[in-house]
N, C-alpha and C. Protein backbone atom coordinates (compact mmCIF):
# COMPACT_ATOMS: atom_id res chain seq x y z
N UNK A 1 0.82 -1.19 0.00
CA UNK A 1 0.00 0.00 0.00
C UNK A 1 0.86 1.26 0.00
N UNK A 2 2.01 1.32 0.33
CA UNK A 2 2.98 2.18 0.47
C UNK A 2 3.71 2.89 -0.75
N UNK A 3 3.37 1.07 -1.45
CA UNK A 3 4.50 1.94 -2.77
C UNK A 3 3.30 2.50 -3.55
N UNK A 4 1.61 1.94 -3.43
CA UNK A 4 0.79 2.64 -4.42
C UNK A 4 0.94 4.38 -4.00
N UNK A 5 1.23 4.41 -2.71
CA UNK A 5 1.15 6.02 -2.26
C UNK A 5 2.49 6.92 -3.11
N UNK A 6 3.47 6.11 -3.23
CA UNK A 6 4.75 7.28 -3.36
C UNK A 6 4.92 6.89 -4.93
N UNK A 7 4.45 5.79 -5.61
CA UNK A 7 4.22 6.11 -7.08
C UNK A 7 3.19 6.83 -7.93
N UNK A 8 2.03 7.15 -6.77
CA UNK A 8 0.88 8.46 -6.50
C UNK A 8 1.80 9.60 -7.34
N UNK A 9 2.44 9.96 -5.87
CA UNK A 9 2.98 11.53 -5.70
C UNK A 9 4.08 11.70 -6.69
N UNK A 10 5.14 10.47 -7.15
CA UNK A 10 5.92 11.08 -8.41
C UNK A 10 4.95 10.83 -9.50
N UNK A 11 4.18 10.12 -9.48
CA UNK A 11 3.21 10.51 -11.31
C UNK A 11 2.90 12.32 -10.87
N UNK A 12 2.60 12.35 -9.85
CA UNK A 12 1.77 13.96 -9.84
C UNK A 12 2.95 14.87 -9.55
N UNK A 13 4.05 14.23 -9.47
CA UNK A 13 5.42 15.53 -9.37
C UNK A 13 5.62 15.27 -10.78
N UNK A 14 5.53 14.56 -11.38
CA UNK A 14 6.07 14.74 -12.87
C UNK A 14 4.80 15.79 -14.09
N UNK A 15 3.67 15.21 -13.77
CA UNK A 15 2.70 15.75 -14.31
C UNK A 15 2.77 17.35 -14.22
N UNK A 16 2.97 17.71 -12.66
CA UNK A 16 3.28 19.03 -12.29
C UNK A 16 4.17 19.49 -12.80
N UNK A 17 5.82 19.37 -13.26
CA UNK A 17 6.65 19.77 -13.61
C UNK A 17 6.17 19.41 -15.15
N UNK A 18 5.78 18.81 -15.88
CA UNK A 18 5.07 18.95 -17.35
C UNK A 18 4.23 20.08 -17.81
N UNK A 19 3.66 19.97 -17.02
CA UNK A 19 2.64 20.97 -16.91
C UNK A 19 3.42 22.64 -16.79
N UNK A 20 4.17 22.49 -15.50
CA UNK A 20 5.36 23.94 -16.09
C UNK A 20 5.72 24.45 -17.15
N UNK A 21 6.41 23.03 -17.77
CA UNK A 21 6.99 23.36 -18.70
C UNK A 21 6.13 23.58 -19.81
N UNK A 22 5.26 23.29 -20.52
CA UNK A 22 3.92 23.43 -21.22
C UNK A 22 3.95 25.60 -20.99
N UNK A 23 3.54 25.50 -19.82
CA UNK A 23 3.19 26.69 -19.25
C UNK A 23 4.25 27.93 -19.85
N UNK A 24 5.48 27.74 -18.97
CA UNK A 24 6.52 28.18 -19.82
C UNK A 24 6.90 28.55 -21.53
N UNK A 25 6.80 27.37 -21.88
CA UNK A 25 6.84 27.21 -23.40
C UNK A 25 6.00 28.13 -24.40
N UNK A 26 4.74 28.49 -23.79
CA UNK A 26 3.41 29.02 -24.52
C UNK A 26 4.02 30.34 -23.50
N UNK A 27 4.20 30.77 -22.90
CA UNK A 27 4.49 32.14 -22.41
C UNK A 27 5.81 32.75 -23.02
N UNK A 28 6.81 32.09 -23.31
CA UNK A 28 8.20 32.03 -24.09
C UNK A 28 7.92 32.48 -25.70
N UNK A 29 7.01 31.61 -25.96
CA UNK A 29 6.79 31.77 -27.64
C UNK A 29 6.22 33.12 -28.41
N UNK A 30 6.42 32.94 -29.61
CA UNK A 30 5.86 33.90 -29.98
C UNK A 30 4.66 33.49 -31.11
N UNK A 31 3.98 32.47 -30.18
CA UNK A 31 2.69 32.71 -30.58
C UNK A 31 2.20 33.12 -30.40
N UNK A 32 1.95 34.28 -29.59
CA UNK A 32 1.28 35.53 -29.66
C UNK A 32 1.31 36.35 -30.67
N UNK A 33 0.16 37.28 -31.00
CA UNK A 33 -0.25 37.84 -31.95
C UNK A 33 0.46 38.99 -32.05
N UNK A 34 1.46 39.52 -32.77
CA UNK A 34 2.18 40.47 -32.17
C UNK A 34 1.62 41.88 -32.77
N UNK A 35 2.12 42.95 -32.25
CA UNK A 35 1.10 44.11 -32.31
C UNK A 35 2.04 45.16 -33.51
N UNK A 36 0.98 45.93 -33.86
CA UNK A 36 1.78 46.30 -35.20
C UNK A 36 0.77 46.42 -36.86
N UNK A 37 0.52 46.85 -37.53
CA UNK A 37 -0.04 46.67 -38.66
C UNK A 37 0.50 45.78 -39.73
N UNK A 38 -1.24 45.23 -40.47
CA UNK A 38 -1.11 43.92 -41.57
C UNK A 38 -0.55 44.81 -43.50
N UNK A 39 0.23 43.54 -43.96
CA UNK A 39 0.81 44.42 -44.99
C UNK A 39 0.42 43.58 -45.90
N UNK A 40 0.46 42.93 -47.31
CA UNK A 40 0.21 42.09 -48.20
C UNK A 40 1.10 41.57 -48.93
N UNK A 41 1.35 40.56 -49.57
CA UNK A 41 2.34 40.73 -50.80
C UNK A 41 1.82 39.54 -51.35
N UNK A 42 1.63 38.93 -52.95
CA UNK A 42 1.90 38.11 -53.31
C UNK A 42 2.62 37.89 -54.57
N UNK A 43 3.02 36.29 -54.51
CA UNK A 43 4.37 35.87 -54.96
C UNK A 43 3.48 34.53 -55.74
N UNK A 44 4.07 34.36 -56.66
CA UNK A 44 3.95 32.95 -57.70
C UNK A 44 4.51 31.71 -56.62
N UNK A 45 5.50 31.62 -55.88
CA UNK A 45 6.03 30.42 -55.27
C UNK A 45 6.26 30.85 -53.96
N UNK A 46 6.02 30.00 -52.76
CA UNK A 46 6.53 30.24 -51.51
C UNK A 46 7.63 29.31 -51.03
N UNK A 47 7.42 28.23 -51.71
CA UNK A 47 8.54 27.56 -51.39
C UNK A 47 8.97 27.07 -49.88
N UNK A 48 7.67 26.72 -49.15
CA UNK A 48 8.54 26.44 -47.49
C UNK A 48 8.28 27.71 -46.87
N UNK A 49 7.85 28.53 -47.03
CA UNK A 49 7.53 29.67 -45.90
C UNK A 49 6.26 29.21 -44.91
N UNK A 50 6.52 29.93 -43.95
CA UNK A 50 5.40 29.23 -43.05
C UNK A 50 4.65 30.68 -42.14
N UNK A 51 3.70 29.97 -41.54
CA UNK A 51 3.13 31.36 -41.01
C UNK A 51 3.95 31.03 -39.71
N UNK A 52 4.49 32.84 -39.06
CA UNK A 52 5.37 32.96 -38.12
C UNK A 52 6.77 32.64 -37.93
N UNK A 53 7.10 33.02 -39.86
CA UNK A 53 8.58 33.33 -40.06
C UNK A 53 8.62 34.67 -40.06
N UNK A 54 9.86 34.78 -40.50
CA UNK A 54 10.61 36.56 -39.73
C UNK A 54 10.16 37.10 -41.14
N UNK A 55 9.86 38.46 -40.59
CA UNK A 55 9.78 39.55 -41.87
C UNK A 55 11.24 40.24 -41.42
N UNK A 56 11.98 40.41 -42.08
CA UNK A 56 13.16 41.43 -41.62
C UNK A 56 13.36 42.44 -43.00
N UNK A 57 13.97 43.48 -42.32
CA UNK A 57 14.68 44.92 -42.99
C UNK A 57 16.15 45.63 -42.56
N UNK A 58 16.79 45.63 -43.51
CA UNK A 58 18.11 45.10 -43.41
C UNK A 58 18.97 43.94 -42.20
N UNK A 59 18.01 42.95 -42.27
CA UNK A 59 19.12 41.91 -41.46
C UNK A 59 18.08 42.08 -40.22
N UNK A 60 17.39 42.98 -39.46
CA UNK A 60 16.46 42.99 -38.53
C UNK A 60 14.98 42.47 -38.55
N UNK A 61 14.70 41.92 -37.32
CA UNK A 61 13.37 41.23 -37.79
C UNK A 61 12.30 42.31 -37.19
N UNK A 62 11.00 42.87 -38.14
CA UNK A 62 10.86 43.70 -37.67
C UNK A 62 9.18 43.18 -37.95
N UNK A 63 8.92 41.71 -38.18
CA UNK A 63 7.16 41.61 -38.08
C UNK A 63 7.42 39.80 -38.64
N UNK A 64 6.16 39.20 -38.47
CA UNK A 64 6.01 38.11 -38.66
C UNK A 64 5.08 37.62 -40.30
N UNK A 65 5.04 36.43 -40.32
CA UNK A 65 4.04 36.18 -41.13
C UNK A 65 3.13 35.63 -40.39
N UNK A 66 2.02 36.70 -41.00
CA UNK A 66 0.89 36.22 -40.05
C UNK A 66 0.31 34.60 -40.88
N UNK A 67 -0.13 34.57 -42.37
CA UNK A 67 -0.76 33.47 -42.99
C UNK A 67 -0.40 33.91 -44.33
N UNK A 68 -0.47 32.28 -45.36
CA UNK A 68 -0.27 32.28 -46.13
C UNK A 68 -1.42 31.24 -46.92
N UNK A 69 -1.92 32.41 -47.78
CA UNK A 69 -3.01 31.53 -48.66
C UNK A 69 -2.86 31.46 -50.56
N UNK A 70 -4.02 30.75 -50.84
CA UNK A 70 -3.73 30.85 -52.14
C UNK A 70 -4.70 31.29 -52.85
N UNK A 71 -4.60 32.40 -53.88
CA UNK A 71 -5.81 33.16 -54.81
C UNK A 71 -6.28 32.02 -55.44
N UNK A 72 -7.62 31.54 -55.74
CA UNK A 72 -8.12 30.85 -56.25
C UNK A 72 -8.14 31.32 -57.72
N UNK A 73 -7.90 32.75 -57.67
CA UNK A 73 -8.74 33.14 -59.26
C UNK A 73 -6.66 33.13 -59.84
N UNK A 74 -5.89 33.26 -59.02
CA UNK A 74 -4.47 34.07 -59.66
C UNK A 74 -3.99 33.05 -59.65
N UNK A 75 -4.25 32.12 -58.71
CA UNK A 75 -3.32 30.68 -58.40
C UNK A 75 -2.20 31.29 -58.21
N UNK A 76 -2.13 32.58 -57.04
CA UNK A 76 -0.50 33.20 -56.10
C UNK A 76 -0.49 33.02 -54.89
N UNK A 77 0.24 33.07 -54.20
CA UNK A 77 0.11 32.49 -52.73
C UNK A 77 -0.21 34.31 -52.43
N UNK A 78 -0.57 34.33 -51.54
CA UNK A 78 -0.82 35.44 -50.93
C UNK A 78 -0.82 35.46 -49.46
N UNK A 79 0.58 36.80 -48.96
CA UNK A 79 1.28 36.38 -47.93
C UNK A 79 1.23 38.14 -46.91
N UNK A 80 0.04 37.33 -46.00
CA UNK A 80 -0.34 38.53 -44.85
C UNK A 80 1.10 38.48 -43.61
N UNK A 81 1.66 39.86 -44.09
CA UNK A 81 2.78 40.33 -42.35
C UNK A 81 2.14 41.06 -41.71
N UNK A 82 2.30 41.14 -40.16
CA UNK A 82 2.34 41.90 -39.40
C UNK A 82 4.01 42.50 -39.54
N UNK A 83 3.74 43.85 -39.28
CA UNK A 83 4.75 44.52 -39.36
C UNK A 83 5.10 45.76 -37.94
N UNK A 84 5.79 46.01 -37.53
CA UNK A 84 5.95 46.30 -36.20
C UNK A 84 5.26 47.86 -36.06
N UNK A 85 4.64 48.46 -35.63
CA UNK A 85 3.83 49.77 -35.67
C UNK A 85 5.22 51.10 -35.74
N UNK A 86 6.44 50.81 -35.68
CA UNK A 86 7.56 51.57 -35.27
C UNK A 86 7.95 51.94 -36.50
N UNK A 87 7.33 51.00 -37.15
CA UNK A 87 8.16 50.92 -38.90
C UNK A 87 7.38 51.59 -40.31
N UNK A 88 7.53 52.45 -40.65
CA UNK A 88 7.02 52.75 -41.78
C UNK A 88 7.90 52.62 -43.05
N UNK A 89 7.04 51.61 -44.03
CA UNK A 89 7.43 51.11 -45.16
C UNK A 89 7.24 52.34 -46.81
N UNK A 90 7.66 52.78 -47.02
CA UNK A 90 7.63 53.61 -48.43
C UNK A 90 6.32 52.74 -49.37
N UNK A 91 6.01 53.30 -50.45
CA UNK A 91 4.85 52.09 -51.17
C UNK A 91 5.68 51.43 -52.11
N UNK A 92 6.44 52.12 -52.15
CA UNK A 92 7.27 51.09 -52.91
C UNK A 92 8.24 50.14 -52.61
N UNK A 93 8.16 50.20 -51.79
CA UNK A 93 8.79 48.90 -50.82
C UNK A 93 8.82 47.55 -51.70
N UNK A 94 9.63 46.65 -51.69
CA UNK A 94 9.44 45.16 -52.55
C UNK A 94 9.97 44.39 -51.43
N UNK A 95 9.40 42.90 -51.57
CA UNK A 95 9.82 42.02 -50.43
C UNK A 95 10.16 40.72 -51.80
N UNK A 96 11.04 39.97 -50.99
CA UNK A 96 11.48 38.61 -51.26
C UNK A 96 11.66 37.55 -50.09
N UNK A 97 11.68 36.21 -51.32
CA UNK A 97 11.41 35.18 -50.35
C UNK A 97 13.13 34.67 -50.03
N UNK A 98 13.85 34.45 -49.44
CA UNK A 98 15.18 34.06 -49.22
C UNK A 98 15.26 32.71 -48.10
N UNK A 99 16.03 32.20 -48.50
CA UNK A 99 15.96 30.93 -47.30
C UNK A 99 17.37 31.73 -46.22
N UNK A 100 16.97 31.31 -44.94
CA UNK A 100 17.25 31.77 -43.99
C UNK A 100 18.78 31.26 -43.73
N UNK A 101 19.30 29.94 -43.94
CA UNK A 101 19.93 29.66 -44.12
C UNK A 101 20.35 28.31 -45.02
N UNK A 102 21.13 27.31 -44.95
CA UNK A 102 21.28 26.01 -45.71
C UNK A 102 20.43 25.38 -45.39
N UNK A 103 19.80 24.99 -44.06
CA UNK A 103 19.00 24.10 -43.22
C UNK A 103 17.70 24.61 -42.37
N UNK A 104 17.94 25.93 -43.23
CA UNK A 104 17.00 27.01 -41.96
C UNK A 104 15.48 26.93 -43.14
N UNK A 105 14.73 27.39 -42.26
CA UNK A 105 13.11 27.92 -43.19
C UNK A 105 13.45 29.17 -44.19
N UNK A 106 12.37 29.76 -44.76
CA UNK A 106 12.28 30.82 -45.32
C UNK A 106 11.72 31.91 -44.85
N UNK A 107 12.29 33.14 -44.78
CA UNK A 107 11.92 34.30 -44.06
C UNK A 107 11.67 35.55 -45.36
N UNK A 108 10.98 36.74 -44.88
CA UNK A 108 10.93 37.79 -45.83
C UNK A 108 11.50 38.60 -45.79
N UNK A 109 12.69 38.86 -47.08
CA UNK A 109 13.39 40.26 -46.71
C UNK A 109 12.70 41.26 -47.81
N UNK A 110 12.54 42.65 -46.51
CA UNK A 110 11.96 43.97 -47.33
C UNK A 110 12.47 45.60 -47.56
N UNK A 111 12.67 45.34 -49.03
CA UNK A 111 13.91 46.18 -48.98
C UNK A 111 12.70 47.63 -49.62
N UNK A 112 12.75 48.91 -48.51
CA UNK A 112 12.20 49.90 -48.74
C UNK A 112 12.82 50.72 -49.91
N UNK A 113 11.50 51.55 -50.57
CA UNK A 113 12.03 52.11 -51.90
C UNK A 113 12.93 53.62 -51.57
N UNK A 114 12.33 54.53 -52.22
CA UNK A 114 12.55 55.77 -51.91
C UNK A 114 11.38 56.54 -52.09
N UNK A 115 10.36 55.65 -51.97
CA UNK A 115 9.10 57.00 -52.62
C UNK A 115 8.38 57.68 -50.96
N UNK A 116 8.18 59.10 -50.85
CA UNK A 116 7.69 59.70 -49.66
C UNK A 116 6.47 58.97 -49.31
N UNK A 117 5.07 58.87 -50.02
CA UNK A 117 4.04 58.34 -49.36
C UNK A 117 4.83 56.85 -48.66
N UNK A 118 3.86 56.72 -47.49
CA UNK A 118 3.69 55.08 -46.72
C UNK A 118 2.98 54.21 -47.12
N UNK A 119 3.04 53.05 -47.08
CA UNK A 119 2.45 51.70 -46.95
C UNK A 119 1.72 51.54 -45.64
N UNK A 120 -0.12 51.86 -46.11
CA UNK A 120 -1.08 52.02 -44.88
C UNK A 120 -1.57 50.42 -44.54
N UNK A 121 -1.78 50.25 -43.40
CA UNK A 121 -2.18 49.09 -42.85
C UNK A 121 -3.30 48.16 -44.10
N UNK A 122 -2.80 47.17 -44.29
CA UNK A 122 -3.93 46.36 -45.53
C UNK A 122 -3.38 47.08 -46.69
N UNK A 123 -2.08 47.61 -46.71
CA UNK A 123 -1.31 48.13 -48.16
C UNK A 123 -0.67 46.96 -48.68
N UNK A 124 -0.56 46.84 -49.79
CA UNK A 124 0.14 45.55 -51.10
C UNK A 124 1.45 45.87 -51.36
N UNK A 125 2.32 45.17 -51.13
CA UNK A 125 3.56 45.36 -51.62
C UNK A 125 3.58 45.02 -52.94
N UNK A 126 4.17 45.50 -54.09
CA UNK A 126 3.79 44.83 -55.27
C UNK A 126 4.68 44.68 -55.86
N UNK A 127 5.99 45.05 -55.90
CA UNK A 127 7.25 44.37 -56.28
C UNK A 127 7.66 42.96 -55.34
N UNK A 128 7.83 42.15 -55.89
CA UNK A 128 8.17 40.66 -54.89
C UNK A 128 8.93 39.82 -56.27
N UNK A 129 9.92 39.00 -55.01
CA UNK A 129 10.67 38.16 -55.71
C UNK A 129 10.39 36.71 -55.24
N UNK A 130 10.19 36.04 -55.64
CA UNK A 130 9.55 34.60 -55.21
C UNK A 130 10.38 33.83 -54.86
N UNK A 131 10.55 32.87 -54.21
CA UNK A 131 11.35 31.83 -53.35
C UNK A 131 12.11 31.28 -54.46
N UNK A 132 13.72 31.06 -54.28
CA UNK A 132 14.26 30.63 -55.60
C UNK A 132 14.50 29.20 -54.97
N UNK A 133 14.41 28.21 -55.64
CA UNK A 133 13.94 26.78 -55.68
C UNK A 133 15.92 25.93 -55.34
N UNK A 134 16.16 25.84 -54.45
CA UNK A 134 17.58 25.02 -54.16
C UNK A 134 17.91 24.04 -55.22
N UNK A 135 16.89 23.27 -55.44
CA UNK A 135 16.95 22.07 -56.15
C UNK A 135 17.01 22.67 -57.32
N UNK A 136 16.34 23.92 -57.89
CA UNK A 136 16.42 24.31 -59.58
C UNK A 136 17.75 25.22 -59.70
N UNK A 137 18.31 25.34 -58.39
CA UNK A 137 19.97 25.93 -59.11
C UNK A 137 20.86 24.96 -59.09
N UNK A 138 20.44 23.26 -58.09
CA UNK A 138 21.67 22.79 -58.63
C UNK A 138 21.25 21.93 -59.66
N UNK A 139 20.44 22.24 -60.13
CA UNK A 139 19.74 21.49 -61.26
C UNK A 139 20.47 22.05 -62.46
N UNK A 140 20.11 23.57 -62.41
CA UNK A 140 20.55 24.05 -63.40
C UNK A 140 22.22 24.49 -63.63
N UNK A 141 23.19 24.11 -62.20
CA UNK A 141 23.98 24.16 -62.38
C UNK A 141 24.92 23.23 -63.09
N UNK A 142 24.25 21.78 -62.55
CA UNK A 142 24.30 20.60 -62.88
C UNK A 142 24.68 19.76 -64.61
N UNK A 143 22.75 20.19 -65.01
CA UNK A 143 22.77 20.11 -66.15
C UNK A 143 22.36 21.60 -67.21
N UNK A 144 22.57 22.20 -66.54
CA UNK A 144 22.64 23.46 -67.56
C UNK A 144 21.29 24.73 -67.90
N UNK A 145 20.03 23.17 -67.44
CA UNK A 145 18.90 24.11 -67.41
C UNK A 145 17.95 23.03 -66.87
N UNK A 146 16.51 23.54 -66.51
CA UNK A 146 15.71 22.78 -65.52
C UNK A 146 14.42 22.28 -66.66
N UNK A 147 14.11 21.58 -67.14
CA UNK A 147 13.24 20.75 -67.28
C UNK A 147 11.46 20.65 -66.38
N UNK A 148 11.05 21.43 -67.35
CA UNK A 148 9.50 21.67 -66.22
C UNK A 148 8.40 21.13 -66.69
């Protein structure tokens, strides 16, 4: 009867310390909705981007991806950021898709234009460069050109 008692209390010390960590984890993350205005862009290919990769501007991450869908009528992915409220984007702003690193996801880099008006909350970026495909440069480095 003894050992049902003290194999009781470590199932419920472990459960408890699970449960921390759970706790922790979701307070740590940044799944939270982060605050800041929504921007637009779409692109022919995403290639591996995911919602709640980095938007960055020069090398800084300065908003997330909120979601990524697909135009039914354009057949383009169409790719909602939050962008940090600190930041004002030119309208001519253009974004691209870049892989983050060799092994890493894909993140958005957004390189601002020079034009005076801003990019207002639910504004379209409309210059974009689409995710360039790993496999179609060593494809094409390979054999010379890619086969589609």
């Amino acid at each position: 009867m003894g050992r049902n008692v003290v194999e009781t209390i470590v199932g419920a010390l472990v459960l408890a310390v699970a449960g921390l960590f759970v706790f922790y984890a979701f307070a740590k993350s940044d799944a939270k909705t982060p605050g800041g205005y929504e921007i637009v862009a779409r692109f022919g290919r995403v290639d591996g981007l995911k919602r709640g990769a980095d938007v960055t501007l020069s090398g800084v991450k300065i908003g997330t991806v909120a979601s990524v869908d697909l135009d039914p009528k354009t057949y383009q992915a169409v790719v909602h950021m939050v962008v940090a409220s600190n930041v004002e984007l030119p309208v001519d702003t253009s974004a691209k898709i870049v892989s983050e690193s060799l092994l890493g996801g894909m993140v958005i880099v957004l390189e601002p234009g020079g034009d005076k008006q801003l990019l207002k909350a639910g504004g379209e970026v409309d210059k974009t460069q689409d995710a360039i495909s790993l496999t179609e440069l060593i494809a094409k480095m390979i054999y010379g050109s890619v086969s589609k």
